[in-house]
C-alpha atoms as a PDB file:
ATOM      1  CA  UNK A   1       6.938  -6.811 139.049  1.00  0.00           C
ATOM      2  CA  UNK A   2       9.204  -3.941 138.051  1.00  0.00           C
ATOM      3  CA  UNK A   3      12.543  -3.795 140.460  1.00  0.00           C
ATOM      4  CA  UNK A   4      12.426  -1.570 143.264  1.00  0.00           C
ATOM      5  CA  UNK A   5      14.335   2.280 143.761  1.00  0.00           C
ATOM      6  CA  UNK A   6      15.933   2.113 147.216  1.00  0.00           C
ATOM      7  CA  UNK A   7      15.811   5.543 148.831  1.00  0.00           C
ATOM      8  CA  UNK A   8      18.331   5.692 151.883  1.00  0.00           C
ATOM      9  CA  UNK A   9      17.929   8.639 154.604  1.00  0.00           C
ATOM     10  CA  UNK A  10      18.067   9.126 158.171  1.00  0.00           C
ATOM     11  CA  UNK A  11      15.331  11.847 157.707  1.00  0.00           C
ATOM     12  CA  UNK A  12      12.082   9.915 158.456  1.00  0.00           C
ATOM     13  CA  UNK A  13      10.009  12.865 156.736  1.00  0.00           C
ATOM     14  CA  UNK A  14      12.331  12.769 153.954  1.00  0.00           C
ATOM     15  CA  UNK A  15      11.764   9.214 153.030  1.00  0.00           C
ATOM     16  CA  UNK A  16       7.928  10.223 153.698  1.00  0.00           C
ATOM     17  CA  UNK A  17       7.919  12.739 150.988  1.00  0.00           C
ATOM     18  CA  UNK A  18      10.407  10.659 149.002  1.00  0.00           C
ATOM     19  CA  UNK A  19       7.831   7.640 149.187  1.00  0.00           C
ATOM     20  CA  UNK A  20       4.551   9.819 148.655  1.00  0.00           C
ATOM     21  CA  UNK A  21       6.393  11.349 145.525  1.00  0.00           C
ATOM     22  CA  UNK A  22       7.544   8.325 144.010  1.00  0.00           C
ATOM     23  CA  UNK A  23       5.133   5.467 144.419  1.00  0.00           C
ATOM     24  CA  UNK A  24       2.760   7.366 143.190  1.00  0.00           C
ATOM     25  CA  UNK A  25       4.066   7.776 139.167  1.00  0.00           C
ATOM     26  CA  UNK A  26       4.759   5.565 136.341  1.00  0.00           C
ATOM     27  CA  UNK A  27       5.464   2.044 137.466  1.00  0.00           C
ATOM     28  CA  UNK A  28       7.582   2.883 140.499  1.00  0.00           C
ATOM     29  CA  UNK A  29       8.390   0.518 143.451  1.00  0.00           C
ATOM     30  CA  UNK A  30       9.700   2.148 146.410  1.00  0.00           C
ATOM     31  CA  UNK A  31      11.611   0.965 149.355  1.00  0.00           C
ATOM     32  CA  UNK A  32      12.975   3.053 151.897  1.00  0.00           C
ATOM     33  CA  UNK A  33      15.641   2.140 154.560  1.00  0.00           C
ATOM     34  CA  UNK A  34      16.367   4.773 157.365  1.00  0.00           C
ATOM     35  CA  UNK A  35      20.216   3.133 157.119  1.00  0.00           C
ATOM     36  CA  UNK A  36      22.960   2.093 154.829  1.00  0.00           C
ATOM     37  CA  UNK A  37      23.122  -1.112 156.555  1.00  0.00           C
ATOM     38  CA  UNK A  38      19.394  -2.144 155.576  1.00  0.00           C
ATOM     39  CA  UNK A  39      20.097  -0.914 152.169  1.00  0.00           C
ATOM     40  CA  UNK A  40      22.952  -3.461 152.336  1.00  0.00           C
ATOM     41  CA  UNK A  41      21.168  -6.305 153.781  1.00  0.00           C
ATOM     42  CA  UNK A  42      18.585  -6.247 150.772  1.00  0.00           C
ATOM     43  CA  UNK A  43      20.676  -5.291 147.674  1.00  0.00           C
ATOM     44  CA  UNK A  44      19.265  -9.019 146.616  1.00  0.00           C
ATOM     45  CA  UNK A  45      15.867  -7.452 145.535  1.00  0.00           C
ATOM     46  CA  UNK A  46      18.330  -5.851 142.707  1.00  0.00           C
ATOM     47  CA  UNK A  47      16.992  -2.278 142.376  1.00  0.00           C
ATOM     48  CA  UNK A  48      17.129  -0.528 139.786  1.00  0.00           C
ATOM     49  CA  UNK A  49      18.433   2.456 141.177  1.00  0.00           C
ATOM     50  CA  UNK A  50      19.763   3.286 145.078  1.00  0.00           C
ATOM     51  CA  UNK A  51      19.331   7.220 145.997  1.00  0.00           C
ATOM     52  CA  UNK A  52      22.154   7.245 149.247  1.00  0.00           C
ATOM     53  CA  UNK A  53      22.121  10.368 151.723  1.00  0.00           C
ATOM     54  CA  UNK A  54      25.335  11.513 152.612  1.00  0.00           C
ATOM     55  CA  UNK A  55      24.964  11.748 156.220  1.00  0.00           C
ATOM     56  CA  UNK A  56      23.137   8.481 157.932  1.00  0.00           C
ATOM     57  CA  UNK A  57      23.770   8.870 161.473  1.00  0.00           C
ATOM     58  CA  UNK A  58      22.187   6.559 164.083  1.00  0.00           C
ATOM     59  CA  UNK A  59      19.573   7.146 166.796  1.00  0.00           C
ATOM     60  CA  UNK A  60      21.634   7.288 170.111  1.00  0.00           C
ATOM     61  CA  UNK A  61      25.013   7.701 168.723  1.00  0.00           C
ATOM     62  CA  UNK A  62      25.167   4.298 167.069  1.00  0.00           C
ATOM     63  CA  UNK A  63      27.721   3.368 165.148  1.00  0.00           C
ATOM     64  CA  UNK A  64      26.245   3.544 161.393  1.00  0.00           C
ATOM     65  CA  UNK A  65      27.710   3.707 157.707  1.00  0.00           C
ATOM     66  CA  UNK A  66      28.067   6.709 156.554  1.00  0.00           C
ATOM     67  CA  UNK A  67      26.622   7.228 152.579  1.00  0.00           C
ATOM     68  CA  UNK A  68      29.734   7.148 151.670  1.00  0.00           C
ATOM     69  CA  UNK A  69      30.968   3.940 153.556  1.00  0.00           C
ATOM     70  CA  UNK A  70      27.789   2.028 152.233  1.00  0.00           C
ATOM     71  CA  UNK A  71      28.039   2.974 148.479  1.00  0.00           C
ATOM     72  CA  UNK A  72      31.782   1.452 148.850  1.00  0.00           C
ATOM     73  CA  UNK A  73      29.996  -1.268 149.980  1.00  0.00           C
ATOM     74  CA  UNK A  74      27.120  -1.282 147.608  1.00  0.00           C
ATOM     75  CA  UNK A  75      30.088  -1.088 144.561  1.00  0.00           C
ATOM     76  CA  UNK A  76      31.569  -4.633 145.765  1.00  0.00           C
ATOM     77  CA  UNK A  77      28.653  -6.410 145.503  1.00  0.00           C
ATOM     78  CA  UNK A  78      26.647  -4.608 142.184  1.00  0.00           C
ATOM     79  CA  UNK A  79      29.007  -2.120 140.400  1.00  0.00           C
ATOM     80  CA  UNK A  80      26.098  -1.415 137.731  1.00  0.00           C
ATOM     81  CA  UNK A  81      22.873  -0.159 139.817  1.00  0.00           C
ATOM     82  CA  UNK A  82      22.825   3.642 139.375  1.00  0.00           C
ATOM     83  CA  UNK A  83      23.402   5.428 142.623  1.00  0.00           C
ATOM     84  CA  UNK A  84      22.131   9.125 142.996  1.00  0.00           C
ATOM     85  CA  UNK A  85      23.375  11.065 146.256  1.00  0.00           C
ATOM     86  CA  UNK A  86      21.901  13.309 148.478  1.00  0.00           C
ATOM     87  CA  UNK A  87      22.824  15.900 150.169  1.00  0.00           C
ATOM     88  CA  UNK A  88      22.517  18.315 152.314  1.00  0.00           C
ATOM     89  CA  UNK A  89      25.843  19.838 151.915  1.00  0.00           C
ATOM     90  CA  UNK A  90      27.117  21.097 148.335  1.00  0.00           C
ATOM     91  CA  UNK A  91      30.410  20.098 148.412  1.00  0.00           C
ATOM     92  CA  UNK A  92      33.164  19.804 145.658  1.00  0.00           C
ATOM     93  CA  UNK A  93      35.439  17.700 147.368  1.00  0.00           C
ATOM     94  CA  UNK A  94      32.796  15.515 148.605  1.00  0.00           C
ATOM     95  CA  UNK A  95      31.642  15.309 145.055  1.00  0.00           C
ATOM     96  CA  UNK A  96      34.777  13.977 143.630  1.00  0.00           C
ATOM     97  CA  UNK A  97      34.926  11.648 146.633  1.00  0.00           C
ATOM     98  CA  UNK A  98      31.245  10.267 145.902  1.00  0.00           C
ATOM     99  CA  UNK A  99      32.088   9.948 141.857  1.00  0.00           C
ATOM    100  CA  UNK A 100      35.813   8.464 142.295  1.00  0.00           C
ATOM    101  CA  UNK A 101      33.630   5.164 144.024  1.00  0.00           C
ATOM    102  CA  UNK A 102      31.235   4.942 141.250  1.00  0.00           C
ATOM    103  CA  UNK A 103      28.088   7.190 142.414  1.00  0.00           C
ATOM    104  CA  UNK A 104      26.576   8.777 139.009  1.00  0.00           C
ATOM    105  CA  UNK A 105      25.097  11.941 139.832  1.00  0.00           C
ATOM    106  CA  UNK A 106      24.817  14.080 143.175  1.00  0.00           C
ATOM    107  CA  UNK A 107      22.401  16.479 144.059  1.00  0.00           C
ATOM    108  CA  UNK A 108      22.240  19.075 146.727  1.00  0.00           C
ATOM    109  CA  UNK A 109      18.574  18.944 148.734  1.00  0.00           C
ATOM    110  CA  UNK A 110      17.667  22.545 148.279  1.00  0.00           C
ATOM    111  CA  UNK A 111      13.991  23.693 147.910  1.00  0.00           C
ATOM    112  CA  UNK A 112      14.100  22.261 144.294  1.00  0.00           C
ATOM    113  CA  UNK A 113      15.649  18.765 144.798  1.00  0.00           C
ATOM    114  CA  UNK A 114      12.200  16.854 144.537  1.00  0.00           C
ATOM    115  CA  UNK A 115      12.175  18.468 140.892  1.00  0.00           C
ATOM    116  CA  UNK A 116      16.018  17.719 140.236  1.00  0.00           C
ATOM    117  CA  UNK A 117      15.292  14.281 141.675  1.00  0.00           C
ATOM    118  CA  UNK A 118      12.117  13.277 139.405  1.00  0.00           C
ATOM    119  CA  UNK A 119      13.984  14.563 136.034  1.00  0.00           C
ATOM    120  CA  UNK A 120      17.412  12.760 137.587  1.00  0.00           C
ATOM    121  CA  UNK A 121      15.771   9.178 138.259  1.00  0.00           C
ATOM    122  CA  UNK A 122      13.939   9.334 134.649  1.00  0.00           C
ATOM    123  CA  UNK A 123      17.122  10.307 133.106  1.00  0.00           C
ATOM    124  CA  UNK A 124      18.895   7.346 134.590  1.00  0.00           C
ATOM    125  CA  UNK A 125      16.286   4.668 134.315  1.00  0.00           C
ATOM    126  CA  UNK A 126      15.328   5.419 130.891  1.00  0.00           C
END
C-alpha cells in the first residue's frame, strides 16, 4: 500500500473536491482531516506529502491550530515529509513565515489551484 497525502482544511467542500480529485489518479491515497490537530494525531501513517491550509479555525470558536502552528508541529516530529500550503490569502510575509519553518511550496487557491496543485504534488513526489 502506497503512503497516504494528508490534505488539511476547514473547508468541508474543499477537502470534497480535494478527495474526488485526488483518489481518483495514479496510485493516490487520500486522507483528509478538517484540523491540524487530526493531522497531528496520525502523522504515524507517514505520508508522503501533507497539503496544510493556512487558516483552520474551529466550529464554535474552538480553540484550533492554526496551519501555521501545526506545520511547527508537524517539523518536530518528521522534518522530511513535503508540506504544500494553501491559501486563501497571497501573502509575502506569510510566505516567508511558512518557508522559514520548513513548508516547500505555497500556493494561493485561486480558480486555478486544482491545476497548480496536481502539477505541484507530482513535482514533489516524483
Amino acid at each position: 500500500m502506497s503512503r497516504p497525502i494528508f490534505f488539511i482544511d476547514d473547508d468541508k467542500m474543499i477537502l470534497n473536491l480535494l478527495e474526488y480529485t485526488f483518489q481518483s489518479r495514479q496510485d493516490y491515497q487520500v486522507i483528509t482531516y478538517q484540523t491540524g490537530e487530526e493531522c497531528l494525531e496520525n502523522l504515524y501513517q507517514n505520508p508522503r506529502l501533507i497539503v496544510l491550509d493556512y487558516i483552520l479555525t474551529g466550529s464554535q470558536g474552538e480553540n484550533r491550530l492554526s496551519g501555521l502552528e501545526t506545520l511547527k508541529e508537524i517539523r518536530k516530529v518528521n522534518k522530511d515529509v513535503p508540506v504544500v500550503i494553501l491559501t486563501g490569502q497571497g501573502d509575502d510575509t506569510l510566505l516567508s513565515e511558512f518557508m522559514d519553518h520548513g513548508a516547500n511550496r505555497y500556493l494561493t487557491k485561486d480558480d486555478f489551484f486544482i491545476d497548480s496543485l496536481i502539477e505541484t504534488i507530482q513535482q514533489v513526489i516524483q
